[in-house]
C-alpha atoms as a PDB file:
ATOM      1  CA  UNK A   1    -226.223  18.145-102.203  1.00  0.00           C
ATOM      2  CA  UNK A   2    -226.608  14.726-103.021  1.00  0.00           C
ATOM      3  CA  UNK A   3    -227.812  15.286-106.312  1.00  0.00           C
ATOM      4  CA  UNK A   4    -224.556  17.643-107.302  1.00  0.00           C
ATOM      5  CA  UNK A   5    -222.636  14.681-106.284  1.00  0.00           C
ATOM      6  CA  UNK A   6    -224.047  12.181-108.381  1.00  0.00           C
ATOM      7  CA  UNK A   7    -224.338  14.558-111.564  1.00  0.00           C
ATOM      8  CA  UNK A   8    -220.696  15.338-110.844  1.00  0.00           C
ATOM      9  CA  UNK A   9    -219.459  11.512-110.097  1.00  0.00           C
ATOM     10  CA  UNK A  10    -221.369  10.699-113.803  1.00  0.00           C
ATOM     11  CA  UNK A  11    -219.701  13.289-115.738  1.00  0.00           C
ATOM     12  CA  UNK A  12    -216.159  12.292-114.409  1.00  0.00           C
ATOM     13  CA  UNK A  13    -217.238   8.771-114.832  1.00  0.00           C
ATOM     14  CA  UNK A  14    -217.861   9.572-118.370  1.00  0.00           C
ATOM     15  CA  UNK A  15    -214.967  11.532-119.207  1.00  0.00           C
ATOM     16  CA  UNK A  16    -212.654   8.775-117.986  1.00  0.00           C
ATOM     17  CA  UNK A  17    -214.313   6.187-120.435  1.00  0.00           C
ATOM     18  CA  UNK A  18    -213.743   7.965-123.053  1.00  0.00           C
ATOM     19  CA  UNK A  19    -210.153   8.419-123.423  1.00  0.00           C
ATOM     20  CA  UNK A  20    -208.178   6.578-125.882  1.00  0.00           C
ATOM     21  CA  UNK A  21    -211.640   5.911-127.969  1.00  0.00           C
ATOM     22  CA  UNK A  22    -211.174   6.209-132.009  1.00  0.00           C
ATOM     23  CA  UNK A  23    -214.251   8.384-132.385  1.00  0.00           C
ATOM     24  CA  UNK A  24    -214.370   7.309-136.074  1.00  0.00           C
ATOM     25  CA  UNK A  25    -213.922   3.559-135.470  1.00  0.00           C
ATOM     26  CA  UNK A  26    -217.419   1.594-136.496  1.00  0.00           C
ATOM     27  CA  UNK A  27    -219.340   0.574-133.502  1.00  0.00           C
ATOM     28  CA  UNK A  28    -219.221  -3.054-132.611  1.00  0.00           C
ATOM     29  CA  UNK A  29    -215.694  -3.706-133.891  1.00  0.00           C
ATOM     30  CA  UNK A  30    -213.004  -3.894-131.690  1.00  0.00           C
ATOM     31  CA  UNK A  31    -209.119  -2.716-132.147  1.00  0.00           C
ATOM     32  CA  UNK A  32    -208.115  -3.198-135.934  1.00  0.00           C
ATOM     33  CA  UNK A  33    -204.713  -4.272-136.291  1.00  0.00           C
ATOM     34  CA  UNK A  34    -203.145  -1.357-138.195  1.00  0.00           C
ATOM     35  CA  UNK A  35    -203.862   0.861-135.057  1.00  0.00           C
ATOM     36  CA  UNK A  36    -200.681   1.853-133.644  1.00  0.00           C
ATOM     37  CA  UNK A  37    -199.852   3.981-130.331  1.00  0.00           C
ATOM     38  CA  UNK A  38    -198.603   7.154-130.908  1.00  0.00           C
ATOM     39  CA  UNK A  39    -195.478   6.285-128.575  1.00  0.00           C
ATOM     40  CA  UNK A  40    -195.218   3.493-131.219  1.00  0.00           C
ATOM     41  CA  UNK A  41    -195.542   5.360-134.728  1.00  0.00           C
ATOM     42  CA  UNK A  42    -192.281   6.345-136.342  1.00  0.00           C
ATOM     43  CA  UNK A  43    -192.069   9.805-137.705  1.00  0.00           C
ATOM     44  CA  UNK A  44    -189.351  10.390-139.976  1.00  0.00           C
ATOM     45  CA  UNK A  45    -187.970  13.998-139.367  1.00  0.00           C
ATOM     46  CA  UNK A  46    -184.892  14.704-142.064  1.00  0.00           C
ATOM     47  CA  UNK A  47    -182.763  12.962-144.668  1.00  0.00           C
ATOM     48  CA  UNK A  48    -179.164  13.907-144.800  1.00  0.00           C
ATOM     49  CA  UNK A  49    -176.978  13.340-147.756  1.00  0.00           C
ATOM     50  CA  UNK A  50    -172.818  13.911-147.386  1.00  0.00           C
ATOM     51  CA  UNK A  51    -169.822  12.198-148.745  1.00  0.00           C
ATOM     52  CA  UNK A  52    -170.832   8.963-148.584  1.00  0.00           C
ATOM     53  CA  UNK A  53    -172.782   9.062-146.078  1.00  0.00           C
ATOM     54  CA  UNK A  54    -176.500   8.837-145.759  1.00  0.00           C
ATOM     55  CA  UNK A  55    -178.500   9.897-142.554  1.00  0.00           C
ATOM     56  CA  UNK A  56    -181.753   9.959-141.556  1.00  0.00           C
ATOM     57  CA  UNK A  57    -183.575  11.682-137.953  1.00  0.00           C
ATOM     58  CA  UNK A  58    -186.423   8.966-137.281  1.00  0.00           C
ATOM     59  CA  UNK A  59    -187.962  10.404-133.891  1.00  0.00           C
ATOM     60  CA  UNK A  60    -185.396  12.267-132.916  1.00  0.00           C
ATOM     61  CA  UNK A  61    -182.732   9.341-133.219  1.00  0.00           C
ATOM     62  CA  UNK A  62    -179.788   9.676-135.886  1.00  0.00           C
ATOM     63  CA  UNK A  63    -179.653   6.511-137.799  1.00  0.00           C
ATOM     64  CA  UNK A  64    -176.830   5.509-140.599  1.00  0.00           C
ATOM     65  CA  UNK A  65    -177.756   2.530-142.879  1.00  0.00           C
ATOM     66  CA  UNK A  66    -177.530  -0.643-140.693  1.00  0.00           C
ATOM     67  CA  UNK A  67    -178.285   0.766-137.623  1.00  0.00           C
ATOM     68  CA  UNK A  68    -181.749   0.154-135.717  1.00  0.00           C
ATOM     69  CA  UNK A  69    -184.908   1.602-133.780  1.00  0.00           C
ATOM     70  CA  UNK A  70    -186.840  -0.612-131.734  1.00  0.00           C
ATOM     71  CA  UNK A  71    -187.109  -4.209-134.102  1.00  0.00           C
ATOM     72  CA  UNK A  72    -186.614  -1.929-137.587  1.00  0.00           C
ATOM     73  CA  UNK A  73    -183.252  -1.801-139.231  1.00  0.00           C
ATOM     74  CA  UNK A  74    -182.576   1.408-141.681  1.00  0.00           C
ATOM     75  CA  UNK A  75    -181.574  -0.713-145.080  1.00  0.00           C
ATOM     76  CA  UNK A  76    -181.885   2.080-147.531  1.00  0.00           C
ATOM     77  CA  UNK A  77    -181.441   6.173-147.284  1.00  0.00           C
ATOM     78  CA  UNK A  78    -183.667   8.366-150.368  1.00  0.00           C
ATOM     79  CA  UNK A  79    -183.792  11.214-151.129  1.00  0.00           C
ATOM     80  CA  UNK A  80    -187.398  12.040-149.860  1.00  0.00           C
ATOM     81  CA  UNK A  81    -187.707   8.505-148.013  1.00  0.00           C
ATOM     82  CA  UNK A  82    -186.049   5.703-146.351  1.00  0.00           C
ATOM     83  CA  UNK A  83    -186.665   2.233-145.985  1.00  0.00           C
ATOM     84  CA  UNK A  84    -187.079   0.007-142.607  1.00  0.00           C
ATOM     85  CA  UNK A  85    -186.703  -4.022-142.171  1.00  0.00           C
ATOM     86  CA  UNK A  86    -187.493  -6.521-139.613  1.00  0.00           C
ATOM     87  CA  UNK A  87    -188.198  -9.758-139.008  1.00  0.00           C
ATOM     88  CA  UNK A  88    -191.832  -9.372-140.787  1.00  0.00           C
ATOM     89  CA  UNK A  89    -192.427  -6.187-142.498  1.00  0.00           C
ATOM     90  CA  UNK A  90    -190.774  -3.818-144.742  1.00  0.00           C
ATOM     91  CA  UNK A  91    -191.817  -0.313-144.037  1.00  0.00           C
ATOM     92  CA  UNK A  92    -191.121   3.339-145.852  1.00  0.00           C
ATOM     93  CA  UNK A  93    -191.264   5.989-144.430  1.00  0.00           C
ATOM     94  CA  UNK A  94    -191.758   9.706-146.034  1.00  0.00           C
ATOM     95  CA  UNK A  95    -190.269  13.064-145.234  1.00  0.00           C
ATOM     96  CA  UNK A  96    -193.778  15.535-144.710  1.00  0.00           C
ATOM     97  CA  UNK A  97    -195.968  12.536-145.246  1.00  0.00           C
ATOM     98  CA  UNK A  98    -198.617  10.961-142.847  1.00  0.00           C
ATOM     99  CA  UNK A  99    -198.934   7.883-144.552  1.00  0.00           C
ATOM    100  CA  UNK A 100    -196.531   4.734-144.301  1.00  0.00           C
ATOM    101  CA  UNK A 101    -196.376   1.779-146.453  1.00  0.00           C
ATOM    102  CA  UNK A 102    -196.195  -1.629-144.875  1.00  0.00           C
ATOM    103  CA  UNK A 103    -195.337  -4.387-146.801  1.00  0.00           C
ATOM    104  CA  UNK A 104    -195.710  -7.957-145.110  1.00  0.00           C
ATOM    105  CA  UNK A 105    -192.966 -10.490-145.849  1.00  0.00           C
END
């Protein structure tokens, strides 16, 4: 009995330290500084182009130019992309596209 208890009190042990682990991360170096949360990432969902106006969906929020999410402020409205500004990076974000380009200030 005591043995099922141990085996069972390893594996949960186990399974516990490994959440949140970048299986693909090199061993021996710690958090890089391009790893983001995935509460943090910004995913943008559509562009919409009317009269005049240009909106874009960026994680479920409907943003005009000049308006913000979290520290970013929407400066510019594409046609398959949009642009984000704050106080130290520029970033651009892609409709159907993983990848986001930062540019530092």
């Amino acid at each position: 009995m005591f043995k099922i208890f141990i085996i069972i009190s390893l594996v949960f042990t186990f399974k516990v330290l490994a959440v949140d682990v970048d299986p693909t991360r090199p061993f021996g170096k710690g958090l890089s500084q391009s790893y983001v949360k995935e509460e943090d990432k910004l995913v943008l969902e559509s562009i919409v182009h009317g009269e005049g106006i240009h909106t874009a969906v960026i994680n479920g929020k409907v943003l005009q130019v000049n308006q913000s999410i979290g520290q970013y402020h929407l400066v510019a409205v594409n046609d398959d992309s949009v642009v984000l500004r704050s106080e130290t990076e520029r970033l651009k974000l892609y409709v159907h596209k993983a990848s986001v380009l930062k540019n530092i200030k």
